[in-house]
Protein backbone atom coordinates (compact mmCIF):
# COMPACT_ATOMS: atom_id res chain seq x y z
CA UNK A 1 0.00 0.00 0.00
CA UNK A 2 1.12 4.15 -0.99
CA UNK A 3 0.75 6.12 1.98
CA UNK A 4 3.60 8.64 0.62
CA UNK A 5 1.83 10.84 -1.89
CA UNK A 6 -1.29 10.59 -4.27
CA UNK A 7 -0.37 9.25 -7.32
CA UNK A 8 -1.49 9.32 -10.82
CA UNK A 9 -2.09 6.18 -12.69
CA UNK A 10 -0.80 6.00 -15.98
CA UNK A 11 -0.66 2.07 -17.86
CA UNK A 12 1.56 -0.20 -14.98
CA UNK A 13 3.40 2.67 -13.22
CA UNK A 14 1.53 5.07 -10.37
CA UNK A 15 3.42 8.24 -10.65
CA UNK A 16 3.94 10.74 -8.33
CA UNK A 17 3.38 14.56 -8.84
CA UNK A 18 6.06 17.68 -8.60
CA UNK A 19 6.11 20.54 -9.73
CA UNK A 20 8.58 19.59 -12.44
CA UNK A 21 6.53 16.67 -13.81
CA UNK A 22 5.30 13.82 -13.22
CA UNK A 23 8.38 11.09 -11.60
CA UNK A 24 9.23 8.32 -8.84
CA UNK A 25 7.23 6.15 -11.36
CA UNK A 26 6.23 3.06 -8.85
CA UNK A 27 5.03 -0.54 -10.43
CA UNK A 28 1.00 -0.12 -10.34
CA UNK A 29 -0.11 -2.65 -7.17
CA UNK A 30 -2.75 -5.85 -7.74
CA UNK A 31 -6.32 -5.04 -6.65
CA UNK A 32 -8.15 -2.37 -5.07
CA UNK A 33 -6.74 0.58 -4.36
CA UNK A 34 -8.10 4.05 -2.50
CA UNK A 35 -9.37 6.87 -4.92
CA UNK A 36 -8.58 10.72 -4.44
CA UNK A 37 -11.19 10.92 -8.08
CA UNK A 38 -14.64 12.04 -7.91
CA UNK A 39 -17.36 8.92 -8.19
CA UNK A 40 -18.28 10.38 -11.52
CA UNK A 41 -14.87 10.74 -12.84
CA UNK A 42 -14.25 7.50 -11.39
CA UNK A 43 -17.20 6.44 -13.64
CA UNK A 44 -15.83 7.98 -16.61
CA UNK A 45 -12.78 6.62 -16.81
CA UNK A 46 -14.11 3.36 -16.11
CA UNK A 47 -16.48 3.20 -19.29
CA UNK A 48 -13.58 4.21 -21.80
CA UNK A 49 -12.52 7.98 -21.43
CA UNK A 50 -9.41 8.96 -21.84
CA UNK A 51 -8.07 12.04 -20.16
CA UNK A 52 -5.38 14.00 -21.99
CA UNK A 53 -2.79 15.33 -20.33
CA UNK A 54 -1.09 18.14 -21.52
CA UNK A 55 2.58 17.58 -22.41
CA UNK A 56 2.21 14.08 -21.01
CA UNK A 57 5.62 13.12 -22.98
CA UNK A 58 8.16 16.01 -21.69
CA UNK A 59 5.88 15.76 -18.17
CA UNK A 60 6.73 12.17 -17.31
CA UNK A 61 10.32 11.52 -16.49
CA UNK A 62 11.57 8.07 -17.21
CA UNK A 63 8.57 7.60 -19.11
CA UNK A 64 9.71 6.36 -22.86
């Protein structure tokens, strides 16, 4: 279990937010996990949106 930070989840990596981008990129746990999301983002998400994020590529360090 994360207790450090919230995290976004992005494919098998939770990443951790900075002010400099997105980094300590952490293998995404099995099973439930505890959401900071609205239910009705939470909702979208789950039926097939996709949320883009603005300069994901440059943003995520690490991430190739």
């Amino acid at each position: 279990m994360l207790l450090d930070r919230p995290r976004l989840v992005r494919g098998d990596r939770l990443w951790a937010f900075t002010f400099g981008g997105w980094d300590d990129p952490v293998p995404r746990p099995t099973g439930r996990l505890t959401v900071l999301t609205p239910p009705t983002s939470v909702l979208a998400l789950a039926h097939g949106f996709v949320p883009e994020l603005r300069g994901a590529r440059s943003a995520f360090r690490g991430w190739g």
